[in-house]
Protein backbone atom coordinates (compact mmCIF):
# COMPACT_ATOMS: atom_id res chain seq x y z
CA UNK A 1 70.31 124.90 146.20
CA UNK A 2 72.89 125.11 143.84
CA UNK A 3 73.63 123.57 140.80
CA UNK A 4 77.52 121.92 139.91
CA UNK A 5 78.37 123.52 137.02
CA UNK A 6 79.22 121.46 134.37
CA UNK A 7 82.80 121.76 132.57
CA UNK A 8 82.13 122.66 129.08
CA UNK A 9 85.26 121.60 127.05
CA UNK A 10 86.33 123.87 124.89
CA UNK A 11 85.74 123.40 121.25
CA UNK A 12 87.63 125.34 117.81
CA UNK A 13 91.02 125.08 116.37
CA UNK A 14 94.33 126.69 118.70
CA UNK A 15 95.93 128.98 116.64
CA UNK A 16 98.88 126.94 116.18
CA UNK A 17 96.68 124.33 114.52
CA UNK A 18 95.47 127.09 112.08
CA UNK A 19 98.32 127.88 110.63
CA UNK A 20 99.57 124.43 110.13
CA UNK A 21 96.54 123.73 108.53
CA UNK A 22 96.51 127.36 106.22
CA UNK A 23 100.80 126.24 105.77
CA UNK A 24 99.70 122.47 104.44
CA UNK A 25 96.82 124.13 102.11
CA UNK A 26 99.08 126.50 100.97
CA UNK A 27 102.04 123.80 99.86
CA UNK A 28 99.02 121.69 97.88
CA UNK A 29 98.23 124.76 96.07
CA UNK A 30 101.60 126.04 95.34
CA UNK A 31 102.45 122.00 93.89
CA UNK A 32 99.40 122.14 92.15
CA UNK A 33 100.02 125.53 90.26
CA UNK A 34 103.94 124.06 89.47
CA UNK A 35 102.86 120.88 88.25
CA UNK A 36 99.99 121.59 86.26
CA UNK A 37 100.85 123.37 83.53
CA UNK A 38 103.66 120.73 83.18
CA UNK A 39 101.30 117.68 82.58
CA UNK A 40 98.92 120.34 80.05
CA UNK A 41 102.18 120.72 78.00
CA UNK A 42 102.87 117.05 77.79
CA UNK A 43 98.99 116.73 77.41
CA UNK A 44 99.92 118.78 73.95
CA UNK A 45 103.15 116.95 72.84
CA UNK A 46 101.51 113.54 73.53
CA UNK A 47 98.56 114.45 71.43
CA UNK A 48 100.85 115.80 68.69
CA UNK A 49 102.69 112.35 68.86
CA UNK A 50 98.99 110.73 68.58
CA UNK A 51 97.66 112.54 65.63
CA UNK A 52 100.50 111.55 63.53
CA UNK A 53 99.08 107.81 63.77
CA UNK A 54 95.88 109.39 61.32
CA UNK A 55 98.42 110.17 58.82
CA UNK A 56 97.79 107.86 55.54
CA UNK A 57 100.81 105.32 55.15
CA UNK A 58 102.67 106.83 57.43
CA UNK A 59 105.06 104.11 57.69
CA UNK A 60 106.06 104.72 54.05
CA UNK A 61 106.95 108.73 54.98
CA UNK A 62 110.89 109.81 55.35
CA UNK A 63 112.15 110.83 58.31
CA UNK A 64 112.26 114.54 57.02
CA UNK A 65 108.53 114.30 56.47
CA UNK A 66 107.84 112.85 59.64
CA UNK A 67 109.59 115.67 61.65
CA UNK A 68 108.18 118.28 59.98
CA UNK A 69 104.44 117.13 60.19
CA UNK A 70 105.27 116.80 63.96
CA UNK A 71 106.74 120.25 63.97
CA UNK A 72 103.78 121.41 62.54
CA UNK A 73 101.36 119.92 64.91
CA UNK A 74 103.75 120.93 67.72
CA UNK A 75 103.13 124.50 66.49
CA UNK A 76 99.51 124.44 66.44
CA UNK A 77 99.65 123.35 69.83
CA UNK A 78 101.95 125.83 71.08
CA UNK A 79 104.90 123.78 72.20
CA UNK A 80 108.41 125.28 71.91
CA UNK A 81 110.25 124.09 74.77
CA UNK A 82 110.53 120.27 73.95
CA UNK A 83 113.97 119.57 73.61
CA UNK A 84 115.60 118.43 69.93
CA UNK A 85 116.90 115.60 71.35
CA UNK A 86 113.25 114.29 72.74
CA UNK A 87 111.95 113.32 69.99
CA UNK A 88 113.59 110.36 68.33
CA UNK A 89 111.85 108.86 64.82
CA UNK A 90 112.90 104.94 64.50
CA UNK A 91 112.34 103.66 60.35
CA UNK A 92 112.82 100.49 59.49
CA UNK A 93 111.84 99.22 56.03
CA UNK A 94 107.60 99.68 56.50
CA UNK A 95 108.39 100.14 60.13
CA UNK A 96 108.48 103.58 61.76
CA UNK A 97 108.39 104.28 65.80
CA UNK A 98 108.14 107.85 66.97
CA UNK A 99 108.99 108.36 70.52
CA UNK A 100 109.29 111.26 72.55
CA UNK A 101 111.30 110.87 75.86
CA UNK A 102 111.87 113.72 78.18
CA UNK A 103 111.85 115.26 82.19
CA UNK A 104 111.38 117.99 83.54
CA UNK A 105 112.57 119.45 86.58
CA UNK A 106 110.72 122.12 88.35
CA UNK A 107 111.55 124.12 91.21
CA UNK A 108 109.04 123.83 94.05
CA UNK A 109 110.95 126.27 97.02
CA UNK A 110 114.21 126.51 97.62
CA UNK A 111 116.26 123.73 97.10
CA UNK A 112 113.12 121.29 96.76
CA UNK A 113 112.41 120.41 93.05
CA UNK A 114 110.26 118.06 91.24
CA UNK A 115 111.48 115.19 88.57
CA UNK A 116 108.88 114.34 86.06
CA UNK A 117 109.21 112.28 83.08
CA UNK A 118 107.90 111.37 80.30
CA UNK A 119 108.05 108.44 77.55
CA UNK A 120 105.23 108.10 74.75
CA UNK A 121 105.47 106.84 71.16
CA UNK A 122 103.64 105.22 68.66
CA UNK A 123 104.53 102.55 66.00
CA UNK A 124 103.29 101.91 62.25
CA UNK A 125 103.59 99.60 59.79
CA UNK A 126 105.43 95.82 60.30
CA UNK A 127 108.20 95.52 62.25
């Protein structure tokens, strides 16, 4: 007597399903590897912006003082690309606001880019 055989389905990925999958792994990475160093740097400027907060009676600084103890700690951290314009010291009396506002456009392929900005400051002394 035989047996029916039994239809066994057939199990794995089609090729066509591989490389969509290898394509959509490989457009992660290639974001990832554009847009990470971006958010490092700003990791750098905004802890520059930060560490200026520990200096004594800083509200009572000049503006010339300011920008060069956050040119200094810029340095150390190895940031040269922040534009002039970013960085924008506010004094007021015993009032000072440091801000640094900026994007950044990176190319991802082609004519697909990527628009990231940024806005951090910190504030001392009485408004």
């Amino acid at each position: 007597m035989l047996y029916p055989q039994k239809k066994q389905k057939q199990q794995g990925m089609t090729m066509i399903s591989m490389v969509l999958l290898l394509t959509l792994i490989g457009g992660v990475v290639l974001f990832f590897f554009k847009v990470a160093p971006i958010y490092m740097n700003h990791g750098k400027v905004k802890s520059a912006i930060e560490s200026l907060a520990s200096i004594p009676e800083l509200e009572f600084k000049s503006k010339s003082q300011i920008q060069v103890f956050l040119q200094k700690r810029l340095s150390v951290n190895s940031v040269y690309d922040l534009p002039k314009k970013a960085i924008k010291i506010i004094k007021r009396g015993n009032y000072v606001k440091i801000s640094a506002k900026y994007d950044i456009k990176e190319p991802i392929v082609g004519n697909l880019n990527v628009l990231i900005e940024f806005n951090d400051f910190i504030e001392a002394g009485v408004k």
